[in-house]
Protein backbone atom coordinates (compact mmCIF):
# COMPACT_ATOMS: atom_id res chain seq x y z
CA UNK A 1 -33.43 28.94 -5.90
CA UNK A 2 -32.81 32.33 -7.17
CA UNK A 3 -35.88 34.11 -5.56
CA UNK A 4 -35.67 36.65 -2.57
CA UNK A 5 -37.81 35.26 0.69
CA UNK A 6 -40.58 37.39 1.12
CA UNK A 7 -39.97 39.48 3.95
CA UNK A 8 -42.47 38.54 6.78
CA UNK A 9 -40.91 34.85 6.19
CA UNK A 10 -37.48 36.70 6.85
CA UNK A 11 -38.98 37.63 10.34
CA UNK A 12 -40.43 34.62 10.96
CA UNK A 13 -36.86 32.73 10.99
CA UNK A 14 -35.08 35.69 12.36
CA UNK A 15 -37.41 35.08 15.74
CA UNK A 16 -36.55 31.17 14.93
CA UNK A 17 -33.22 32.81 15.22
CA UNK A 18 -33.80 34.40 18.25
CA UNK A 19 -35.10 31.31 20.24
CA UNK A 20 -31.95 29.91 19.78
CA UNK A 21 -32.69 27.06 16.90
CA UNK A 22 -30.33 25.57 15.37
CA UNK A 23 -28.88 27.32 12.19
CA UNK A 24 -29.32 23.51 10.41
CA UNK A 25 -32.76 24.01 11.26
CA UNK A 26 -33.25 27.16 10.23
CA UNK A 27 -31.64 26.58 6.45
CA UNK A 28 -34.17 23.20 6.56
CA UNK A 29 -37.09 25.75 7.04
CA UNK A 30 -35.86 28.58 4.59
CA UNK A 31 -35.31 25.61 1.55
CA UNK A 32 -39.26 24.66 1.99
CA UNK A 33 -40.33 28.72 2.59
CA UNK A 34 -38.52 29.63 -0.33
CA UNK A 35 -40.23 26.36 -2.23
CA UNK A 36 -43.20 27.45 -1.24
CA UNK A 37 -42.37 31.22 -2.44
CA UNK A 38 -41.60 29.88 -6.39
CA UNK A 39 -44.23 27.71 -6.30
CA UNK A 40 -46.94 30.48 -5.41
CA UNK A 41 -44.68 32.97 -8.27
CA UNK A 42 -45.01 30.38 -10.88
CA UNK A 43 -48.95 29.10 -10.22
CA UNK A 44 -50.50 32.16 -9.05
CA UNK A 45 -48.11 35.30 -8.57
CA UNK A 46 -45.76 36.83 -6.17
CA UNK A 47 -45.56 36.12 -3.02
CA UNK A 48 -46.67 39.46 -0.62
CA UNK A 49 -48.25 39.43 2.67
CA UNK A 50 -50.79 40.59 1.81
CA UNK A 51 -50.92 37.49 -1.01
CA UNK A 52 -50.04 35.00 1.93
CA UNK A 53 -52.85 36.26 4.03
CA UNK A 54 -55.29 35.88 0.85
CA UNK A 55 -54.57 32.08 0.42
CA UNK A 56 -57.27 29.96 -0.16
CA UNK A 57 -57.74 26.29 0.93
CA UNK A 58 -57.61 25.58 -2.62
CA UNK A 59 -54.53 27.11 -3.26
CA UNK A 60 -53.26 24.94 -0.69
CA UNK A 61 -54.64 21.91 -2.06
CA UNK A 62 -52.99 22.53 -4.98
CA UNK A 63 -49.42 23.00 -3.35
CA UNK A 64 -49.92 19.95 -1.44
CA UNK A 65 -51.08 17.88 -4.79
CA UNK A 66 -48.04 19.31 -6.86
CA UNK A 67 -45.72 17.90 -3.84
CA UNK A 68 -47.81 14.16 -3.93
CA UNK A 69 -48.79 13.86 -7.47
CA UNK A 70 -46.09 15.19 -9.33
CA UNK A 71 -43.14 15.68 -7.32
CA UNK A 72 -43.61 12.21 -5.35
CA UNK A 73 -42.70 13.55 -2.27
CA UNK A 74 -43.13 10.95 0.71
CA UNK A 75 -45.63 11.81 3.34
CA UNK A 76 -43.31 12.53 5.90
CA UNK A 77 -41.67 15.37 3.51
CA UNK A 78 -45.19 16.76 2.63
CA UNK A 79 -45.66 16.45 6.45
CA UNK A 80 -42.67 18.53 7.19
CA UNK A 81 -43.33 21.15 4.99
CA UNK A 82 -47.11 21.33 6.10
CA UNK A 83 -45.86 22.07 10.08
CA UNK A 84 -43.13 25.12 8.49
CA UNK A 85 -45.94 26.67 6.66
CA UNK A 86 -48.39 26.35 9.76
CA UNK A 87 -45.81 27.52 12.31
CA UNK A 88 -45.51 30.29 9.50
CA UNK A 89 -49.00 31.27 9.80
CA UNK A 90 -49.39 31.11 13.77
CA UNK A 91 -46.25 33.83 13.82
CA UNK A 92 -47.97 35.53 11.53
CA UNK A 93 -51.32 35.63 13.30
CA UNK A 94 -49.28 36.18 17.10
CA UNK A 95 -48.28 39.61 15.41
CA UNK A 96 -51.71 40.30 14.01
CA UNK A 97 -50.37 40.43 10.42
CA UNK A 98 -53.17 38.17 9.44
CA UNK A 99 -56.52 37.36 10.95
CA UNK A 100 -56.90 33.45 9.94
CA UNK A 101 -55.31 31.29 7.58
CA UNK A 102 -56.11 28.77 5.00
CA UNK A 103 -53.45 26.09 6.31
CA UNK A 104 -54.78 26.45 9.65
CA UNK A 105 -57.80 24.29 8.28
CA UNK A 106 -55.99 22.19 6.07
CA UNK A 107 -55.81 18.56 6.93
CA UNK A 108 -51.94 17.02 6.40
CA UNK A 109 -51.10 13.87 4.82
CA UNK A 110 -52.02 11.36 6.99
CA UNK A 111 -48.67 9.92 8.19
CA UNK A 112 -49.11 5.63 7.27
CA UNK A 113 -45.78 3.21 7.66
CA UNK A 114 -44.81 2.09 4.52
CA UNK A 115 -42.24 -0.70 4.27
CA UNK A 116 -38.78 0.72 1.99
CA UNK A 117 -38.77 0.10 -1.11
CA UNK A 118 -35.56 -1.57 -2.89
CA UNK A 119 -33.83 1.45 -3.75
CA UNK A 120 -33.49 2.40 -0.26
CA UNK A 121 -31.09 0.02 1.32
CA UNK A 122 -27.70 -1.58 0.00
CA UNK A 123 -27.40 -5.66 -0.11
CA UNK A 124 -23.96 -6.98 1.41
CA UNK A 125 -22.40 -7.20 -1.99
CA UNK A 126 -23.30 -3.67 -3.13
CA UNK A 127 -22.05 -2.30 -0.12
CA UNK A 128 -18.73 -4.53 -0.29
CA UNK A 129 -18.53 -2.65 -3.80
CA UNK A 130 -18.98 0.71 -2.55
CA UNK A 131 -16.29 0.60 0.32
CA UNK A 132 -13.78 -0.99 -2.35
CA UNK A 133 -14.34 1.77 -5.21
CA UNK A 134 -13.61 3.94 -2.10
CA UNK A 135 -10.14 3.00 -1.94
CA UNK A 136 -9.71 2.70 -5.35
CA UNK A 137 -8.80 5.38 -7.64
CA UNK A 138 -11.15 4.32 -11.08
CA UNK A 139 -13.20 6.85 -12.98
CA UNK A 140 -11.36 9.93 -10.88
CA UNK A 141 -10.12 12.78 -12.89
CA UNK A 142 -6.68 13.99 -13.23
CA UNK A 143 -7.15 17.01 -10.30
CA UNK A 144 -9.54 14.03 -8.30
CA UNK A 145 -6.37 11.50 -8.13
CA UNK A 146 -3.92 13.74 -6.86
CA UNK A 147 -5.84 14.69 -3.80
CA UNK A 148 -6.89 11.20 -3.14
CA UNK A 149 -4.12 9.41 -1.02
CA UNK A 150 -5.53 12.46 1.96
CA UNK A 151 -8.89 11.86 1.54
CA UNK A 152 -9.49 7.99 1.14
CA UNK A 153 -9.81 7.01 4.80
CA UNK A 154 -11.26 9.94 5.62
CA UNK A 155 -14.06 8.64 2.71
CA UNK A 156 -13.90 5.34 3.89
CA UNK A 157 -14.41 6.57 7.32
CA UNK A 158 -17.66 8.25 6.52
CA UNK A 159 -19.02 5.78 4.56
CA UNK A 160 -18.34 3.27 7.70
CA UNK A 161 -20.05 5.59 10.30
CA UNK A 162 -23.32 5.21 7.82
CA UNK A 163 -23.08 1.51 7.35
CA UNK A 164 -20.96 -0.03 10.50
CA UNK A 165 -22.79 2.25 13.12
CA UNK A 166 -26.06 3.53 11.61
CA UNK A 167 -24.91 7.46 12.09
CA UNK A 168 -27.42 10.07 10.65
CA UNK A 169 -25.65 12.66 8.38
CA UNK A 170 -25.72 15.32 11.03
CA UNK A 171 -24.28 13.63 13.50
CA UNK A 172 -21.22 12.80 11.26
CA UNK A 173 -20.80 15.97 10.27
CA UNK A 174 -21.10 17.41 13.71
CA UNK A 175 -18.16 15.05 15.21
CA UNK A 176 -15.26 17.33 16.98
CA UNK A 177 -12.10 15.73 18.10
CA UNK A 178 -13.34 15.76 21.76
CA UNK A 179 -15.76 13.16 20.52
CA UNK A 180 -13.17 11.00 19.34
CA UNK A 181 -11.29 8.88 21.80
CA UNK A 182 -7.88 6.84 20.13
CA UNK A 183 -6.96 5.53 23.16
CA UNK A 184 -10.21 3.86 24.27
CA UNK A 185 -11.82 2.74 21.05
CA UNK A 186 -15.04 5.46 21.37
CA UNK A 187 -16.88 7.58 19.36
CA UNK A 188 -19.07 9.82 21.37
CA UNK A 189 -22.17 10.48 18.77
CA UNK A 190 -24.00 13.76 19.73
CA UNK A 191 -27.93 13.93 18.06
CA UNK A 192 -29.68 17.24 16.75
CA UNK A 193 -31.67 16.98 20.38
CA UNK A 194 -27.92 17.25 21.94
CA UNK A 195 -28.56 13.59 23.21
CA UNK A 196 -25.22 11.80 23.25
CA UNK A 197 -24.35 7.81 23.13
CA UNK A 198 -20.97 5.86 22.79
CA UNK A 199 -20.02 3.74 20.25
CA UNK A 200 -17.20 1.25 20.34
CA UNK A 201 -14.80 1.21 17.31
CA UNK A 202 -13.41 -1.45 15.80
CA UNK A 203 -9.62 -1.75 15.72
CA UNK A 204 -10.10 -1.52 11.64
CA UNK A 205 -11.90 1.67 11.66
CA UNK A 206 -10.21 3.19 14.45
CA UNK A 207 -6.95 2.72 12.09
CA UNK A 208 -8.56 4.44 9.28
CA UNK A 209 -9.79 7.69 11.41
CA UNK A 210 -6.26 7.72 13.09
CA UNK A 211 -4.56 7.44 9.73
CA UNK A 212 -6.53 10.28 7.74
CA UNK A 213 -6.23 12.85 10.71
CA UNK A 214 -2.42 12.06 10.81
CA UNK A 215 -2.34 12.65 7.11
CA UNK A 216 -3.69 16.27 7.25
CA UNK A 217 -0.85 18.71 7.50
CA UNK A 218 -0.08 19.70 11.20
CA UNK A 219 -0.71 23.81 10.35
CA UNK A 220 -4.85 22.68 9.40
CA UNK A 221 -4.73 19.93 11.21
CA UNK A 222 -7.76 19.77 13.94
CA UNK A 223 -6.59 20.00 18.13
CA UNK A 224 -6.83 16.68 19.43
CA UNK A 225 -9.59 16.95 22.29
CA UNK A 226 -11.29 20.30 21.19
CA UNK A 227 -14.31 21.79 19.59
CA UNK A 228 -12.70 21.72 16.37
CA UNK A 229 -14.45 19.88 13.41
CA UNK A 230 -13.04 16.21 12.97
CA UNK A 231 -13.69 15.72 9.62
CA UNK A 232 -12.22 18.61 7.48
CA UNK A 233 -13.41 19.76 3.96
CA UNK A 234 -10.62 19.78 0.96
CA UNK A 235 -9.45 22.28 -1.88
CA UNK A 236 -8.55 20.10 -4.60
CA UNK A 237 -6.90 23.58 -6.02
CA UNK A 238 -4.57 23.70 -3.37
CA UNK A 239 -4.48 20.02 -2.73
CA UNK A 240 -4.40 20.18 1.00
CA UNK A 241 -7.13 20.81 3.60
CA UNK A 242 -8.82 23.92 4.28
CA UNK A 243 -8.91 26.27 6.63
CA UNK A 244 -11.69 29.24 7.76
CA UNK A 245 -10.15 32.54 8.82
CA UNK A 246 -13.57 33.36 10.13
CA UNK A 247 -13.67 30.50 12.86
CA UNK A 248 -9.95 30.32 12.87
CA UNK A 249 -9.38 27.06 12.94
CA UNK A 250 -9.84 23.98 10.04
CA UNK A 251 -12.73 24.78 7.75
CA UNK A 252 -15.64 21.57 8.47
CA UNK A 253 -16.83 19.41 6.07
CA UNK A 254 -20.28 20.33 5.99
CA UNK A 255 -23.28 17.70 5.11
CA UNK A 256 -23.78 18.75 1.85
CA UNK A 257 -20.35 17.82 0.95
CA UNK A 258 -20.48 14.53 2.75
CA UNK A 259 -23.70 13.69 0.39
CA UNK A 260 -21.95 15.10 -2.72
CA UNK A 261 -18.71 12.56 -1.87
CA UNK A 262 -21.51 9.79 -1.40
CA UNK A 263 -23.10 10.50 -4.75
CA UNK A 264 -19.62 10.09 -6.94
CA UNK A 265 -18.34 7.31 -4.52
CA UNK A 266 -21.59 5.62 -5.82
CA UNK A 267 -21.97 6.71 -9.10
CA UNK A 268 -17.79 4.89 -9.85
CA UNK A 269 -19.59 2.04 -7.85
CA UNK A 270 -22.21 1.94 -10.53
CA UNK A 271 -24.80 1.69 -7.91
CA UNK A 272 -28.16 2.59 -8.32
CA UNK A 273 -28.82 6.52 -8.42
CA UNK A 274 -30.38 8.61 -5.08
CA UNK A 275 -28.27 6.30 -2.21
CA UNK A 276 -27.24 8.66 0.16
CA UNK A 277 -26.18 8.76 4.02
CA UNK A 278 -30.26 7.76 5.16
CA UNK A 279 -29.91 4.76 2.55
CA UNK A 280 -26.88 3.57 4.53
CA UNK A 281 -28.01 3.77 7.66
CA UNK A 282 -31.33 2.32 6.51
CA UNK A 283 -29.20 -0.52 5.57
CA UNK A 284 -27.41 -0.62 9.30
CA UNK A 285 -30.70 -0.96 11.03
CA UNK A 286 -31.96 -3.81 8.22
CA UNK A 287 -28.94 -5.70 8.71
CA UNK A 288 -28.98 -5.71 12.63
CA UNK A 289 -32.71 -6.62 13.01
CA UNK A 290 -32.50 -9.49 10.34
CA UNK A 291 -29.33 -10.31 12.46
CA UNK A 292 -31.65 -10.61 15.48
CA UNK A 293 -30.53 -7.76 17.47
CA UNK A 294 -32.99 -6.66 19.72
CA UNK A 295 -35.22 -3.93 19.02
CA UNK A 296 -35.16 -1.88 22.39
CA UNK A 297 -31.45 -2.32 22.02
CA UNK A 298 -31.11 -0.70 18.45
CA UNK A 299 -33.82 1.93 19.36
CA UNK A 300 -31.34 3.20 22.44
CA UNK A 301 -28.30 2.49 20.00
CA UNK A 302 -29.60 5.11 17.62
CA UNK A 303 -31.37 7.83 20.53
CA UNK A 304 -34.45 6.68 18.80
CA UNK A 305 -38.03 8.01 19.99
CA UNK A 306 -39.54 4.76 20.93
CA UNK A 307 -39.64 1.00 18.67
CA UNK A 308 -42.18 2.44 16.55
CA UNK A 309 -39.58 4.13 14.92
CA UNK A 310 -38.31 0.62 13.65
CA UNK A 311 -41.91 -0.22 12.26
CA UNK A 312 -40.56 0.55 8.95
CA UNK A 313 -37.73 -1.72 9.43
CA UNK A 314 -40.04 -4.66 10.19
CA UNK A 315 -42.75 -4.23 7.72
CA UNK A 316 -39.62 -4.19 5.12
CA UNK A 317 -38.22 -7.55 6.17
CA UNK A 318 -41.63 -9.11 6.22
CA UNK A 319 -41.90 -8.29 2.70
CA UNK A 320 -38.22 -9.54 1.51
CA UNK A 321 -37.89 -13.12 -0.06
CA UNK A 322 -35.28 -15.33 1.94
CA UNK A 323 -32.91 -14.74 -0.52
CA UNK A 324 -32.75 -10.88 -0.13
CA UNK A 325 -32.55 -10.85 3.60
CA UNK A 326 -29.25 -13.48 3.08
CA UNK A 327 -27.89 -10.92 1.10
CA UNK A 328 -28.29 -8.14 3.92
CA UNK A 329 -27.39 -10.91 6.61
CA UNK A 330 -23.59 -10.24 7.66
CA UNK A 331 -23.79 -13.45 9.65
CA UNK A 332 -24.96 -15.32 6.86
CA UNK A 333 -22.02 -13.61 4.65
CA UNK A 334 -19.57 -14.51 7.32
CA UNK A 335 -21.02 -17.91 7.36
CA UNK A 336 -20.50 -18.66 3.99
CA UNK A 337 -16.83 -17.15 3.67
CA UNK A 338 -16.13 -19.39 6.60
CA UNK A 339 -17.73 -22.43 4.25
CA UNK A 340 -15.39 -21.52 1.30
């Protein structure tokens, strides 16, 4: 998005800034301001204060039909974007820069559980598929191979935190090496609320988080029990790890780049197109409640709201034939290895 921000949205986050939200947060509500911004350019003209104040409850109709109709965004997206825009206008009106405001008197999307739809979750043998193509080194190019004997734990790694443990992307991205504890099997996982929980490794995955931080050379290499960012981002230039003279210490691997590994780990999986880190852990949760694990027990395992957060979850099992929740079941997998 090439466009400047208009500036009364640039004040709006700069007092975001000021209250002390998060800077993830903030870049979450500049994307959909500056959405907002080239969609008013391109339907009705540039985007002033003056312009903002002037917006009709058509005009907003419109917006919000573009984002249902022809951009199929879910409800909870349209939803989203409907609260920045609102929150926009109430700053707005708090400094008197407008008198009322169209979205004020919009009515959102009504917010209605919808079951997932196939494309949203991995079945045992796709994710058996991903994992291998992980460690393998198919469809890489040249520059891509050479790198790869550093990076495919640390891959493998990731892609187990979605699937094995039902991590959200930030919270992978946001692991330190203070979080990670060798010598007792744990994985402290910290939420955006700053909630924390502890996760047991298995000896398997421990191996593979041991063996890619040994692997990074000892001058980028991340302090063992500090703030520093456990998982580290790569210059394939360079072939090594990076490091940011800025922070002064190994350059994270931010979540952008941990989707952007997930997209060409699944596109040499030949997987469907669009799985990211929520389709894996949306596969986690399907696989532990179709497993019979108990619902109050997942909802603390993920720091989750309260079990209507797992409505979802349920209303998408009671719509899968028996065969498709035996290919999510890992006891039924294990079963029938055990049977062979």
């Amino acid at each position: 998005m090439s466009q400047p921000i208009p500036a009364f949205m640039e004040d709006y986050l700069d007092s975001l800034r000021e209250k002390g939200r998060k800077e993830s947060t903030i870049k979450r509500y500049q994307y959909d301001l500056i959405d907002f911004s080239e969609w008013h350019q391109k339907s009705i003209g540039p985007l002033s204060l003056e312009a903002w104040s002037a917006l009709s409850y058509e005009n907003i109709t419109l917006f919000f039909d573009e984002l249902i109709k022809v951009r199929s965004y879910k409800v909870r997206t349209t939803r989203r974007i409907y609260s920045v825009l609102q929150q926009l206008a109430r700053f707005c009106l708090s400094n008197g820069q407008v008198l009322t405001h169209a979205i004020l008197h919009y009515k959102q999307p009504e917010l209605v559980d919808a079951p997932l739809s196939r494309n949203e979750w991995l079945n045992k043998s796709e994710s058996d598929r991903l994992l291998t193509m992980i460690r393998s080194y198919e469809g890489l190019t040249e520059n891509q191979m050479r790198g790869r004997p550093l990076l495919i734990d640390r891959n493998e790694f990731i892609a187990q935190l979605f699937l094995s443990y039902g991590c959200s992307l930030h919270e992978v991205a946001s692991l330190t090496t203070a979080d990670v504890r060798f010598e007792r099997n744990q994985l402290r996982i910290r939420s955006e609320k700053g909630i924390s929980r502890i996760v047991t490794l298995t000896e398997d995955h421990k191996r593979l988080a041991y063996t890619y931080l040994t692997l990074i050379p000892e001058p980028v290499r991340p302090r063992l029990f500090s703030n520093e960012p456990f998982f580290v981002a790569f210059d394939f230039q360079r072939e090594t790890f990076r490091w940011s003279y800025e922070e002064d210490r190994p350059k994270r691997l931010t979540e952008i780049s941990i989707q952007k590994m997930l997209r060409l780990e699944v596109m040499r999986a030949s997987l469907r197109k669009g799985f990211s880190a929520m389709q894996l852990r949306h596969t986690f949760i399907l696989r532990k409640l179709i497993d019979g694990a108990d619902p109050f027990t997942i909802q603390q395992y993920l720091g989750l709201k309260s079990p209507l957060s797992l409505r979802r979850y349920f209303l998408t099992i009671d719509q899968l034939s028996t065969e498709e929740k035996l290919s999510l079941s890992e006891t039924a997998t294990e079963a029938l290895n055990v049977s062979k």
